[in-house]
C-alpha atoms as a PDB file:
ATOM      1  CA  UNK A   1      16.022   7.601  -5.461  1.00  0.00           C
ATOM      2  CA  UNK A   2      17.374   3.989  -4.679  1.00  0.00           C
ATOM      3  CA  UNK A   3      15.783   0.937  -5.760  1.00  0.00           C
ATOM      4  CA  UNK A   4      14.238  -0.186  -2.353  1.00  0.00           C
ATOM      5  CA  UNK A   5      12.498   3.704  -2.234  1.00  0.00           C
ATOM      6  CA  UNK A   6      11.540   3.179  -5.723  1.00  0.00           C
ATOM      7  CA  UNK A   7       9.623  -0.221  -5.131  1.00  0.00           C
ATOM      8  CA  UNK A   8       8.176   0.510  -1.998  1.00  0.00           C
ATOM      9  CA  UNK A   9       6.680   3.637  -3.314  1.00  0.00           C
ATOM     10  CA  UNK A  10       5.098   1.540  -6.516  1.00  0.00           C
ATOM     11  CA  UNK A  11       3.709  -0.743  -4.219  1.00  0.00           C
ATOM     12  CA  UNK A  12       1.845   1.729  -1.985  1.00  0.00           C
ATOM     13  CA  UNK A  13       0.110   3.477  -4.930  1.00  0.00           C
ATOM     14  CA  UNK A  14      -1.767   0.284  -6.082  1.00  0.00           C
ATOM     15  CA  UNK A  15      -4.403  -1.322  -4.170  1.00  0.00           C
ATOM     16  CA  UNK A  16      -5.047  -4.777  -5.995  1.00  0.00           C
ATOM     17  CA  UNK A  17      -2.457  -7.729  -7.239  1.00  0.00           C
ATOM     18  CA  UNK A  18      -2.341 -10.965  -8.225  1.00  0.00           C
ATOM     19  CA  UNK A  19      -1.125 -13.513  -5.179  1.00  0.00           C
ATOM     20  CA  UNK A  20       0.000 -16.530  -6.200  1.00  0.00           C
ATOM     21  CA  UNK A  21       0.466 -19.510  -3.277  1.00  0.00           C
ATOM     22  CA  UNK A  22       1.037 -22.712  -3.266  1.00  0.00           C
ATOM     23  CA  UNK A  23      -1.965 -25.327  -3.796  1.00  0.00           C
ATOM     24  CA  UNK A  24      -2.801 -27.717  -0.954  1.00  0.00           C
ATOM     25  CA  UNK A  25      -5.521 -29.378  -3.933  1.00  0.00           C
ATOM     26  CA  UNK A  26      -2.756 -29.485  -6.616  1.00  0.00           C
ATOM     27  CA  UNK A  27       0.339 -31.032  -5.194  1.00  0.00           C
ATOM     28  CA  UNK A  28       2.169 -27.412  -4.831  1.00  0.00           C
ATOM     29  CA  UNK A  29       1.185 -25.927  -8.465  1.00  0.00           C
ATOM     30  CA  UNK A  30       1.057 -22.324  -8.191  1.00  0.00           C
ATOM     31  CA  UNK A  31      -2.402 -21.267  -7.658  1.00  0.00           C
ATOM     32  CA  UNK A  32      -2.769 -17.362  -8.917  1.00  0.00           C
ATOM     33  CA  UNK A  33      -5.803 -14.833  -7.087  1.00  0.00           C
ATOM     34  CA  UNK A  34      -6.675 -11.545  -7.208  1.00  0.00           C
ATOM     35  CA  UNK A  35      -6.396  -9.698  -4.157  1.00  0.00           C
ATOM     36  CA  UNK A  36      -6.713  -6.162  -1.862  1.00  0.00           C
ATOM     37  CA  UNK A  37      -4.002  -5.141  -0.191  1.00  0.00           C
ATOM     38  CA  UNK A  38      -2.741  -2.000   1.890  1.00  0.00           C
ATOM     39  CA  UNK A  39       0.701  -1.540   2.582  1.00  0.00           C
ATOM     40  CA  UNK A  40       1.465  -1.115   6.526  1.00  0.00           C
ATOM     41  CA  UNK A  41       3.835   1.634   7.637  1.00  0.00           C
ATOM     42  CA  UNK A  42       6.829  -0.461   7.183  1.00  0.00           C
ATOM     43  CA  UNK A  43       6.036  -1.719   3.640  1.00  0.00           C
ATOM     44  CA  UNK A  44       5.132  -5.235   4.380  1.00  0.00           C
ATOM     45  CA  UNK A  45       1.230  -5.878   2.514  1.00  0.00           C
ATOM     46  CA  UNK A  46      -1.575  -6.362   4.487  1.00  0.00           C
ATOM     47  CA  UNK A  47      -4.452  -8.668   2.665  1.00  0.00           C
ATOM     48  CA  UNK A  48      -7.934  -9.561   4.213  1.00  0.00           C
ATOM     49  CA  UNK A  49      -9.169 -13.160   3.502  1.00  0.00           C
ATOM     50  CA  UNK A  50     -11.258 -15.820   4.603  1.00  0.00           C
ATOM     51  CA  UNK A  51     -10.710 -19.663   5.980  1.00  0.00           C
ATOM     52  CA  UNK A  52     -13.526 -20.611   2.595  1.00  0.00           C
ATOM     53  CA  UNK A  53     -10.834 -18.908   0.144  1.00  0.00           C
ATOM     54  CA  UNK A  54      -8.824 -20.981  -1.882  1.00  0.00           C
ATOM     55  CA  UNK A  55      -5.713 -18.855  -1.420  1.00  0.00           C
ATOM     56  CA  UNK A  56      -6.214 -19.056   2.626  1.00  0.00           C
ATOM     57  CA  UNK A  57      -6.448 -23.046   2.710  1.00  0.00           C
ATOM     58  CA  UNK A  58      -2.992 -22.836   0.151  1.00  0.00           C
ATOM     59  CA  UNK A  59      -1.472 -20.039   2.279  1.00  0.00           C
ATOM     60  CA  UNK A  60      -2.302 -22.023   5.587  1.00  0.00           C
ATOM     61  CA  UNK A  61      -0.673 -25.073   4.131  1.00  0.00           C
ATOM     62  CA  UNK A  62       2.465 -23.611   2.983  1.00  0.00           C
ATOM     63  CA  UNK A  63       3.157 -19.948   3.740  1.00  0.00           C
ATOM     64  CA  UNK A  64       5.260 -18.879   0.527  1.00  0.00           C
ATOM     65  CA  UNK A  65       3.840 -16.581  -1.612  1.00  0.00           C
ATOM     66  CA  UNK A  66       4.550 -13.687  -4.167  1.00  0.00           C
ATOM     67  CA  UNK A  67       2.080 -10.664  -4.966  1.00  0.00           C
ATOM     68  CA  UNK A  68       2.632  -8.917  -7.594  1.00  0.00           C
ATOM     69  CA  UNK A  69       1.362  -5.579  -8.848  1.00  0.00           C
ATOM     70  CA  UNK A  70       1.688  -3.237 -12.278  1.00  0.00           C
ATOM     71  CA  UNK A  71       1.570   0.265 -13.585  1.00  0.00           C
ATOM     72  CA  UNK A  72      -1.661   0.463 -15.771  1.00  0.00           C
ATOM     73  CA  UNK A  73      -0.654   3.929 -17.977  1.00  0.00           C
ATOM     74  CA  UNK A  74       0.465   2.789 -21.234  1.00  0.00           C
ATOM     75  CA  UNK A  75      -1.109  -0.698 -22.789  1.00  0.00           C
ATOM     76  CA  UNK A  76       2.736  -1.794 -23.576  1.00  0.00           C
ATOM     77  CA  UNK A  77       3.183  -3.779 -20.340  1.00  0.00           C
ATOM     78  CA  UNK A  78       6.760  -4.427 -20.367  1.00  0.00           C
ATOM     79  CA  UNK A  79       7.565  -0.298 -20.249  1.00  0.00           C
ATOM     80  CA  UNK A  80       4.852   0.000 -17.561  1.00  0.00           C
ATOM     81  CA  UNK A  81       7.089  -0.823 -13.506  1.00  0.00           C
ATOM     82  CA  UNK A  82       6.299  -3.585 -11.748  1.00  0.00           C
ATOM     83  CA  UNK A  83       7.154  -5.427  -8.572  1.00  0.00           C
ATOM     84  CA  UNK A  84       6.996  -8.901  -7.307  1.00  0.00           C
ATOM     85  CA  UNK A  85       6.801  -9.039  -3.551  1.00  0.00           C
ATOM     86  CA  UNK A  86       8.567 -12.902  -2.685  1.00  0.00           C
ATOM     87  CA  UNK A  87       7.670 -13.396   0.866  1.00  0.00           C
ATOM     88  CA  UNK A  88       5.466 -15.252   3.509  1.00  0.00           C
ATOM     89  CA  UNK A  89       1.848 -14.849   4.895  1.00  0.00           C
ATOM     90  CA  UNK A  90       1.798 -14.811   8.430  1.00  0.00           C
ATOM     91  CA  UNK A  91      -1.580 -13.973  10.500  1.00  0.00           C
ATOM     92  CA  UNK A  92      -1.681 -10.713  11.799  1.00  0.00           C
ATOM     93  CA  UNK A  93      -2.546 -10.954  15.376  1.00  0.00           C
ATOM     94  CA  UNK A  94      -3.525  -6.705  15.698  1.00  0.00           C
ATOM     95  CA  UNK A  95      -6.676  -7.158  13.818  1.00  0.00           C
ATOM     96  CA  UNK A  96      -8.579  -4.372  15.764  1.00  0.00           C
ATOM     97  CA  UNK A  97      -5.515  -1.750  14.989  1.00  0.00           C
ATOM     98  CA  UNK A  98      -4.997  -2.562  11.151  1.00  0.00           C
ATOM     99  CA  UNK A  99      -9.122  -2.713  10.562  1.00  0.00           C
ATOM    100  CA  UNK A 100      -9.632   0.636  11.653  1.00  0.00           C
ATOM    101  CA  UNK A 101      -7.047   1.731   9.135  1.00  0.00           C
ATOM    102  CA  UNK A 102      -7.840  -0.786   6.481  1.00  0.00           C
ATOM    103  CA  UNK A 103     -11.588   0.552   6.274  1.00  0.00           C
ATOM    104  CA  UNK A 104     -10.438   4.082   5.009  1.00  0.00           C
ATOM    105  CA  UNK A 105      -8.852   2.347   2.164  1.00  0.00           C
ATOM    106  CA  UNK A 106     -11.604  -0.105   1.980  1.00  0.00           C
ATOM    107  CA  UNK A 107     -14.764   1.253   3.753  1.00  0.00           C
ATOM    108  CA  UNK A 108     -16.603  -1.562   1.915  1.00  0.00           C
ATOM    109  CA  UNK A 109     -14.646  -4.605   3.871  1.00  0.00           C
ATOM    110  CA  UNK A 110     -16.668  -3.568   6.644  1.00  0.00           C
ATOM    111  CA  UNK A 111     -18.975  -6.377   6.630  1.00  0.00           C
ATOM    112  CA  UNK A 112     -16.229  -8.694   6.547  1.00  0.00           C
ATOM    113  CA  UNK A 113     -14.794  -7.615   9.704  1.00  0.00           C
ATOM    114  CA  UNK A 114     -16.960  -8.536  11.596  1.00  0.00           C
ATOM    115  CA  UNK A 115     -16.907 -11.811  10.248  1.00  0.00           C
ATOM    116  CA  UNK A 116     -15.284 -14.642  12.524  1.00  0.00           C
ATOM    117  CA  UNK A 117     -13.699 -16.284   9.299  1.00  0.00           C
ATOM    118  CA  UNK A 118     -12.355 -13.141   8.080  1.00  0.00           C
ATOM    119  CA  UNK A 119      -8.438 -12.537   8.910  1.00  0.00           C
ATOM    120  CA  UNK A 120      -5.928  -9.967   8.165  1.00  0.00           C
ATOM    121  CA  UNK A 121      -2.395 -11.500   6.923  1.00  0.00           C
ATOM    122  CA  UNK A 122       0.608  -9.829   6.751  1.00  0.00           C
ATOM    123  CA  UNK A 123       3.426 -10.849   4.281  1.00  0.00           C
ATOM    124  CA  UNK A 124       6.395 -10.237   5.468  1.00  0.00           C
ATOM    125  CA  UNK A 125       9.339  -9.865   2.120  1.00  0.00           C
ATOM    126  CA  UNK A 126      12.163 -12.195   1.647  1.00  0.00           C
ATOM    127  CA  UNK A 127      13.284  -9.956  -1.539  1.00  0.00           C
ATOM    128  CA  UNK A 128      10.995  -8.194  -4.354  1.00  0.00           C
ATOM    129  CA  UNK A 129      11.808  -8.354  -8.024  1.00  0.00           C
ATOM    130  CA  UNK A 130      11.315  -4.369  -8.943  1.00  0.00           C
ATOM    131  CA  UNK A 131      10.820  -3.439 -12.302  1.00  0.00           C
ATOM    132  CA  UNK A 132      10.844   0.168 -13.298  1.00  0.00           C
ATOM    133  CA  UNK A 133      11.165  -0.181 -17.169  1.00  0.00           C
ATOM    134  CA  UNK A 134      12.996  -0.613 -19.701  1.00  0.00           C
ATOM    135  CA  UNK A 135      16.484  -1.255 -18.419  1.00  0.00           C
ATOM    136  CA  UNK A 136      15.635  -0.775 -14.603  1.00  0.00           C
ATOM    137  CA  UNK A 137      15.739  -3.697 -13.306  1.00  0.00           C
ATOM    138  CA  UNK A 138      16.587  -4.281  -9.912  1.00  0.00           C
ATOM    139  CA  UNK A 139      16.425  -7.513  -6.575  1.00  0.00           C
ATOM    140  CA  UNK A 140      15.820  -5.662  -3.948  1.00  0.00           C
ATOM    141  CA  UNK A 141      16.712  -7.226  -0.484  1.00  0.00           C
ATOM    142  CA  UNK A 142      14.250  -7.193   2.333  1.00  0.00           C
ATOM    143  CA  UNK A 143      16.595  -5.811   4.842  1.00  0.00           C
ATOM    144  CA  UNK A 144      17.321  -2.094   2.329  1.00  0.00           C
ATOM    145  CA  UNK A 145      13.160  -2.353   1.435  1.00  0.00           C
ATOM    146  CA  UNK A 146      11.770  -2.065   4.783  1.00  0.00           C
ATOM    147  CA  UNK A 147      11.353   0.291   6.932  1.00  0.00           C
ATOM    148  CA  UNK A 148      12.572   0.592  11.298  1.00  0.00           C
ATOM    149  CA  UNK A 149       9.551   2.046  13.055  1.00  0.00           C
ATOM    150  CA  UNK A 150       9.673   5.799  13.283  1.00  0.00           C
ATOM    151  CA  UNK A 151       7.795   8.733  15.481  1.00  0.00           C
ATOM    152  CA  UNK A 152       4.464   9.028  12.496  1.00  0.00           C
ATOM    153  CA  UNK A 153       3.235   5.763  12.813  1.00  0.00           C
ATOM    154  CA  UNK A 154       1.858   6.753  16.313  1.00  0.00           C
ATOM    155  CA  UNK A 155       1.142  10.318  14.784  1.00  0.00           C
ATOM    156  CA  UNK A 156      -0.789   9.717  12.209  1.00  0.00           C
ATOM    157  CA  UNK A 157      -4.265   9.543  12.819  1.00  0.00           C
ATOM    158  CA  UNK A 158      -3.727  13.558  14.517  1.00  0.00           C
ATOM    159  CA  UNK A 159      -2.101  14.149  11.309  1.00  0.00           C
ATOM    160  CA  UNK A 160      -5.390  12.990   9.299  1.00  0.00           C
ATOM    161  CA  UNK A 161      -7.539  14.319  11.405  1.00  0.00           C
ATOM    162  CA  UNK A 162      -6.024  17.960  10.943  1.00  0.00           C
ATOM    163  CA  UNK A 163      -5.719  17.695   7.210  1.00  0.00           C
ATOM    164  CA  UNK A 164      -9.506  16.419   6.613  1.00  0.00           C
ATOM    165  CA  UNK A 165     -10.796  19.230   9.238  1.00  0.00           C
ATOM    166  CA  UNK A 166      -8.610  22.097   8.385  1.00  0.00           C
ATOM    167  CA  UNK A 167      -6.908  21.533   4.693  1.00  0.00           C
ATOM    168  CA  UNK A 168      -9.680  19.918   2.330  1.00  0.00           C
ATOM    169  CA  UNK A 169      -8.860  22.669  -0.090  1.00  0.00           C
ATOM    170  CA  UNK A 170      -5.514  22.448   0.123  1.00  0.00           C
ATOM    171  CA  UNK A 171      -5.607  19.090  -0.667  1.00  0.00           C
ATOM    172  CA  UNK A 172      -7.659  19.619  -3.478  1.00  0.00           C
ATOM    173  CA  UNK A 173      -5.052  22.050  -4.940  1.00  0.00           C
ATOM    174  CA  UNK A 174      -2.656  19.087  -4.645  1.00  0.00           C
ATOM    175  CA  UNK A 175      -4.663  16.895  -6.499  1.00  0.00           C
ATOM    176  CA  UNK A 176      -4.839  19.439  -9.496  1.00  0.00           C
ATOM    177  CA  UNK A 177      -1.230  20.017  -8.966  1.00  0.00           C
ATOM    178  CA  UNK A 178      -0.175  16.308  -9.016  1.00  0.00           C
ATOM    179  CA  UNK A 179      -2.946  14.508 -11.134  1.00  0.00           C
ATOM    180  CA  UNK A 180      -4.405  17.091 -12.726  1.00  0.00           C
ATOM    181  CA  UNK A 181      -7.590  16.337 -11.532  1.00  0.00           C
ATOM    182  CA  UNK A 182     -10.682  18.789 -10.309  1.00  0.00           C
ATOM    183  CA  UNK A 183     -12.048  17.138  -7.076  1.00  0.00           C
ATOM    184  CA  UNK A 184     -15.165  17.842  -5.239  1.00  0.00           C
ATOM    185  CA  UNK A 185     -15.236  15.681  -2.120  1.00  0.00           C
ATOM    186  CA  UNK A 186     -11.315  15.058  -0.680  1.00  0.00           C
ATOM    187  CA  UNK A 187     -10.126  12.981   2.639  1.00  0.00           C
ATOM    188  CA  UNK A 188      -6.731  12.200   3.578  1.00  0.00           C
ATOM    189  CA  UNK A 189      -6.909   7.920   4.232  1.00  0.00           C
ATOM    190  CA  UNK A 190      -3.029   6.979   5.267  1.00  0.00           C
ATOM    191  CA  UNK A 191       0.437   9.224   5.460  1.00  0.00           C
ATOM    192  CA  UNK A 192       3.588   7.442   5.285  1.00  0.00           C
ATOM    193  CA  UNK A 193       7.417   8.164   5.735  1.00  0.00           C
ATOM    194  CA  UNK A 194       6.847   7.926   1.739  1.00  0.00           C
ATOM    195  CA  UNK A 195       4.283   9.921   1.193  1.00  0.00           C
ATOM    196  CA  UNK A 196      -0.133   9.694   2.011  1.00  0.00           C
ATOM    197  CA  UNK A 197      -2.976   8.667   0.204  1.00  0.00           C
ATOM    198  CA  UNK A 198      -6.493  11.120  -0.689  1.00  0.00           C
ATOM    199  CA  UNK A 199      -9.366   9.739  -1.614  1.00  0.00           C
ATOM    200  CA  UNK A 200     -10.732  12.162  -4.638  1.00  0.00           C
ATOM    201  CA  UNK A 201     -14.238  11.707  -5.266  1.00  0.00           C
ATOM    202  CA  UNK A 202     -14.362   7.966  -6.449  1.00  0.00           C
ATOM    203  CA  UNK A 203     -10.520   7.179  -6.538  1.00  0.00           C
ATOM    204  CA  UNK A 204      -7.641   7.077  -4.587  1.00  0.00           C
ATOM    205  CA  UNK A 205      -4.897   9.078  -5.346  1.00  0.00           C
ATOM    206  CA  UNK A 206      -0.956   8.836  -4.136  1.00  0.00           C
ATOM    207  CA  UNK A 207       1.446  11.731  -3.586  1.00  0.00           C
ATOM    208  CA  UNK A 208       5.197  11.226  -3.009  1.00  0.00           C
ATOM    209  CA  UNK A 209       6.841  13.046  -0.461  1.00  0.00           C
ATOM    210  CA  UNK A 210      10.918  14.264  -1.901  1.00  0.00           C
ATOM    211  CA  UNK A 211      12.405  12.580   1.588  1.00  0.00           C
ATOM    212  CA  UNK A 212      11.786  10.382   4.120  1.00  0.00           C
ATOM    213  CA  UNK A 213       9.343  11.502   6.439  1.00  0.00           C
ATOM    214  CA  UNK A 214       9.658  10.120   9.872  1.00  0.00           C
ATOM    215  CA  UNK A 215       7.260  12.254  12.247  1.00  0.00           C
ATOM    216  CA  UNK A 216       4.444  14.883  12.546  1.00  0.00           C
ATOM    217  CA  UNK A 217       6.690  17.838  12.563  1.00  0.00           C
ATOM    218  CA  UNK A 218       8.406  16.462   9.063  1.00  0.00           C
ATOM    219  CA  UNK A 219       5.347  16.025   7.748  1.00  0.00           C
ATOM    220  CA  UNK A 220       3.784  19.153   8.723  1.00  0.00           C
ATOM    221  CA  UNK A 221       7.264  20.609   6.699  1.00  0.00           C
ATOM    222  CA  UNK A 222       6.539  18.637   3.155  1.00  0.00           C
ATOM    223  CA  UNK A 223       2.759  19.165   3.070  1.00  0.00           C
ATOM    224  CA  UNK A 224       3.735  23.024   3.411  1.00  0.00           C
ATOM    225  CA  UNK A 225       5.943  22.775   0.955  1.00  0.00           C
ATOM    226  CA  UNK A 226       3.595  21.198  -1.614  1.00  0.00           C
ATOM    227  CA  UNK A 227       1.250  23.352  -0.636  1.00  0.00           C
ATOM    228  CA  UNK A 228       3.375  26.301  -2.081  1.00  0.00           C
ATOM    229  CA  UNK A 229       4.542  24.544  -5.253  1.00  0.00           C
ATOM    230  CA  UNK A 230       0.287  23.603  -5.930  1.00  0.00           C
ATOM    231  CA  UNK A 231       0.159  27.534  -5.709  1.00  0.00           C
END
Protein backbone atom coordinates (compact mmCIF):
# COMPACT_ATOMS: atom_id res chain seq x y z
CA UNK A 1 0.00 0.00 0.00
CA UNK A 2 1.49 3.47 -1.12
CA UNK A 3 1.67 6.38 0.99
CA UNK A 4 -1.24 8.46 -0.58
CA UNK A 5 -3.62 4.99 0.06
CA UNK A 6 -2.17 4.83 3.41
CA UNK A 7 -3.13 8.51 4.46
CA UNK A 8 -6.27 8.73 2.87
CA UNK A 9 -7.43 5.63 4.54
CA UNK A 10 -6.23 7.14 8.21
CA UNK A 11 -8.08 10.06 7.50
CA UNK A 12 -11.45 8.45 6.71
CA UNK A 13 -11.48 6.34 9.92
CA UNK A 14 -11.44 9.42 12.28
CA UNK A 15 -14.18 11.78 12.59
CA UNK A 16 -12.73 14.78 14.73
CA UNK A 17 -9.27 16.97 14.34
CA UNK A 18 -7.78 19.85 15.33
CA UNK A 19 -8.00 22.83 12.44
CA UNK A 20 -5.77 25.34 12.81
CA UNK A 21 -6.39 28.81 10.53
CA UNK A 22 -5.15 31.82 10.45
CA UNK A 23 -6.48 34.64 12.98
CA UNK A 24 -8.19 37.71 11.52
CA UNK A 25 -8.11 39.02 15.68
CA UNK A 26 -4.38 38.11 16.04
CA UNK A 27 -2.45 39.49 13.15
CA UNK A 28 -2.17 35.83 11.39
CA UNK A 29 -1.16 33.71 14.69
CA UNK A 30 -2.33 30.32 14.22
CA UNK A 31 -5.56 29.91 15.88
CA UNK A 32 -6.09 25.91 16.72
CA UNK A 33 -10.13 24.32 16.97
CA UNK A 34 -11.56 21.25 17.31
CA UNK A 35 -13.61 20.13 14.60
CA UNK A 36 -16.10 17.29 12.69
CA UNK A 37 -15.26 16.31 9.61
CA UNK A 38 -16.31 13.58 6.92
CA UNK A 39 -14.19 12.81 4.19
CA UNK A 40 -16.04 13.19 0.61
CA UNK A 41 -15.57 10.46 -1.98
CA UNK A 42 -12.47 11.95 -3.31
CA UNK A 43 -10.68 12.47 0.05
CA UNK A 44 -10.92 16.15 0.36
CA UNK A 45 -12.65 16.89 4.31
CA UNK A 46 -15.85 18.21 4.58
CA UNK A 47 -16.40 20.42 8.00
CA UNK A 48 -19.76 22.12 9.06
CA UNK A 49 -19.38 25.60 10.71
CA UNK A 50 -20.96 28.71 11.41
CA UNK A 51 -20.38 32.65 10.35
CA UNK A 52 -20.31 33.19 14.83
CA UNK A 53 -17.23 30.61 14.89
CA UNK A 54 -13.97 31.86 15.39
CA UNK A 55 -12.39 29.48 12.89
CA UNK A 56 -15.11 30.67 10.09
CA UNK A 57 -14.33 34.56 10.53
CA UNK A 58 -10.22 33.29 10.34
CA UNK A 59 -11.02 30.86 7.48
CA UNK A 60 -13.10 33.65 5.62
CA UNK A 61 -10.23 36.02 6.01
CA UNK A 62 -7.51 33.91 4.80
CA UNK A 63 -8.35 30.46 3.44
CA UNK A 64 -5.11 28.40 4.52
CA UNK A 65 -5.52 25.89 6.86
CA UNK A 66 -4.20 22.42 8.13
CA UNK A 67 -6.39 19.68 10.01
CA UNK A 68 -4.85 17.32 11.54
CA UNK A 69 -5.93 14.00 13.00
CA UNK A 70 -4.25 10.91 15.24
CA UNK A 71 -4.45 7.26 16.01
CA UNK A 72 -5.69 7.02 19.70
CA UNK A 73 -4.50 3.04 20.46
CA UNK A 74 -1.43 3.23 22.39
CA UNK A 75 -0.84 6.46 24.90
CA UNK A 76 2.85 6.79 23.21
CA UNK A 77 1.79 9.38 20.60
CA UNK A 78 4.71 9.49 18.45
CA UNK A 79 4.22 5.43 17.47
CA UNK A 80 0.48 6.14 17.06
CA UNK A 81 0.01 7.54 12.59
CA UNK A 82 -0.93 10.71 11.98
CA UNK A 83 -1.69 13.09 9.15
CA UNK A 84 -1.68 16.75 8.59
CA UNK A 85 -4.01 17.77 5.81
CA UNK A 86 -2.19 21.44 4.39
CA UNK A 87 -4.84 22.85 2.25
CA UNK A 88 -7.62 25.55 1.75
CA UNK A 89 -11.32 25.99 2.90
CA UNK A 90 -13.45 26.77 0.19
CA UNK A 91 -17.47 26.91 0.62
CA UNK A 92 -19.14 24.08 -0.62
CA UNK A 93 -21.85 25.25 -2.83
CA UNK A 94 -23.86 21.37 -2.86
CA UNK A 95 -25.06 21.82 0.61
CA UNK A 96 -28.37 19.85 0.04
CA UNK A 97 -26.22 16.72 -1.52
CA UNK A 98 -23.36 16.55 1.20
CA UNK A 99 -26.14 17.15 4.25
CA UNK A 100 -28.02 14.24 3.42
CA UNK A 101 -24.83 12.25 3.65
CA UNK A 102 -23.24 14.18 6.44
CA UNK A 103 -26.33 13.37 8.82
CA UNK A 104 -25.59 9.52 8.76
CA UNK A 105 -22.26 10.32 10.13
CA UNK A 106 -23.64 13.03 12.22
CA UNK A 107 -27.46 12.57 12.69
CA UNK A 108 -27.07 15.12 15.53
CA UNK A 109 -25.96 18.22 13.07
CA UNK A 110 -29.41 18.14 12.09
CA UNK A 111 -30.46 21.17 13.80
CA UNK A 112 -27.72 22.99 12.36
CA UNK A 113 -28.75 22.47 8.92
CA UNK A 114 -31.30 24.10 8.89
CA UNK A 115 -29.63 26.94 10.20
CA UNK A 116 -29.02 29.96 7.68
CA UNK A 117 -25.48 30.58 9.34
CA UNK A 118 -24.53 27.08 9.16
CA UNK A 119 -22.16 26.14 6.01
CA UNK A 120 -20.45 23.13 4.78
CA UNK A 121 -16.62 23.83 3.67
CA UNK A 122 -14.63 21.76 1.78
CA UNK A 123 -10.75 21.78 2.02
CA UNK A 124 -9.33 21.04 -0.81
CA UNK A 125 -5.19 19.50 -0.09
CA UNK A 126 -2.16 21.24 -1.28
CA UNK A 127 0.02 18.19 0.29
CA UNK A 128 -0.53 16.18 3.74
CA UNK A 129 2.30 15.38 6.09
CA UNK A 130 1.46 11.40 6.74
CA UNK A 131 2.82 9.81 9.57
CA UNK A 132 2.52 6.10 9.99
CA UNK A 133 5.14 5.51 12.83
CA UNK A 134 8.14 5.09 13.68
CA UNK A 135 10.23 5.51 10.57
CA UNK A 136 7.20 6.04 8.10
CA UNK A 137 7.26 9.13 7.29
CA UNK A 138 6.05 10.35 4.19
CA UNK A 139 4.78 14.25 2.00
CA UNK A 140 2.30 13.15 0.17
CA UNK A 141 1.34 15.32 -2.93
CA UNK A 142 -2.22 16.28 -3.57
CA UNK A 143 -2.25 15.19 -7.11
CA UNK A 144 -1.15 10.93 -5.96
CA UNK A 145 -3.75 11.57 -2.64
CA UNK A 146 -6.86 12.25 -4.39
CA UNK A 147 -9.04 10.53 -6.01
CA UNK A 148 -10.76 11.06 -10.19
CA UNK A 149 -14.48 10.49 -9.79
CA UNK A 150 -15.47 6.91 -10.39
CA UNK A 151 -18.94 4.85 -11.19
CA UNK A 152 -19.81 4.36 -6.82
CA UNK A 153 -20.12 7.75 -6.00
CA UNK A 154 -23.49 7.79 -7.94
CA UNK A 155 -24.04 4.11 -6.63
CA UNK A 156 -23.85 4.37 -3.38
CA UNK A 157 -26.83 5.17 -1.66
CA UNK A 158 -28.43 1.61 -3.68
CA UNK A 159 -25.44 0.08 -2.26
CA UNK A 160 -26.49 1.20 1.46
CA UNK A 161 -29.72 0.71 1.05
CA UNK A 162 -29.20 -3.12 0.12
CA UNK A 163 -26.70 -3.76 2.85
CA UNK A 164 -28.93 -2.13 5.80
CA UNK A 165 -32.18 -4.06 4.31
CA UNK A 166 -30.72 -7.32 3.34
CA UNK A 167 -27.10 -7.86 5.19
CA UNK A 168 -27.42 -6.45 8.90
CA UNK A 169 -26.06 -9.77 10.01
CA UNK A 170 -23.56 -9.98 7.78
CA UNK A 171 -22.32 -6.92 8.75
CA UNK A 172 -22.37 -7.78 12.17
CA UNK A 173 -20.13 -10.82 11.45
CA UNK A 174 -17.71 -8.24 9.99
CA UNK A 175 -17.61 -6.27 12.89
CA UNK A 176 -16.62 -9.38 15.08
CA UNK A 177 -14.31 -10.32 12.36
CA UNK A 178 -12.53 -6.91 12.08
CA UNK A 179 -12.96 -5.27 15.62
CA UNK A 180 -13.79 -7.91 17.53
CA UNK A 181 -16.75 -6.46 18.67
CA UNK A 182 -20.46 -8.11 19.43
CA UNK A 183 -23.00 -5.59 17.93
CA UNK A 184 -26.65 -5.41 18.39
CA UNK A 185 -28.00 -2.60 16.22
CA UNK A 186 -25.68 -2.23 12.70
CA UNK A 187 -26.20 0.36 9.58
CA UNK A 188 -23.95 0.85 6.80
CA UNK A 189 -23.39 5.15 6.80
CA UNK A 190 -20.79 5.74 3.66
CA UNK A 191 -18.81 3.13 1.13
CA UNK A 192 -15.84 4.36 -0.54
CA UNK A 193 -13.34 3.23 -3.35
CA UNK A 194 -11.37 2.63 0.13
CA UNK A 195 -13.52 0.94 1.97
CA UNK A 196 -17.33 1.97 4.12
CA UNK A 197 -18.19 2.95 7.39
CA UNK A 198 -20.98 0.88 10.06
CA UNK A 199 -22.29 2.41 12.70
CA UNK A 200 -22.17 -0.43 15.67
CA UNK A 201 -24.37 0.37 18.39
CA UNK A 202 -22.83 3.72 19.73
CA UNK A 203 -19.63 3.91 17.47
CA UNK A 204 -18.54 4.05 14.17
CA UNK A 205 -16.50 1.56 12.86
CA UNK A 206 -14.12 1.51 9.48
CA UNK A 207 -13.33 -1.49 7.28
CA UNK A 208 -10.67 -1.40 4.54
CA UNK A 209 -11.37 -2.81 1.37
CA UNK A 210 -7.70 -4.88 -0.18
CA UNK A 211 -8.19 -2.68 -3.66
CA UNK A 212 -9.60 0.11 -5.03
CA UNK A 213 -13.12 -0.10 -5.40
CA UNK A 214 -14.56 1.97 -8.13
CA UNK A 215 -18.33 0.80 -8.67
CA UNK A 216 -21.34 -1.27 -7.38
CA UNK A 217 -20.37 -4.43 -9.07
CA UNK A 218 -16.64 -4.14 -7.31
CA UNK A 219 -18.10 -3.59 -4.33
CA UNK A 220 -20.67 -6.16 -4.40
CA UNK A 221 -17.17 -8.52 -5.14
CA UNK A 222 -15.14 -7.32 -1.76
CA UNK A 223 -18.12 -7.32 0.62
CA UNK A 224 -18.55 -11.10 -0.61
CA UNK A 225 -15.34 -11.73 -0.06
CA UNK A 226 -15.23 -10.46 3.54
CA UNK A 227 -18.15 -11.98 4.05
CA UNK A 228 -16.41 -15.46 3.57
CA UNK A 229 -13.21 -14.65 5.46
CA UNK A 230 -15.84 -13.30 8.73
CA UNK A 231 -17.06 -17.02 8.28
Amino acid sequence: MNSACAARRLLRAHRYGALCALSKKFNGHPFGSMTSYMVDHDGSPLILISTLAEHTKNIQHDPRVSLITYSQDDSDIQSQARITVVGEAQPAMDKQQIGTRYLRYFPEAQSYLVMSDFSFYRIRPLTLRYIGGFGKIHWVSAASYLVAPYPLIEQEDGVITHMNTDHRDTMRRYCRHVHQRDTLNVEMLGIDCDGFDVRADDRILRFDFTERVLDAQQARRALVEMARSAG
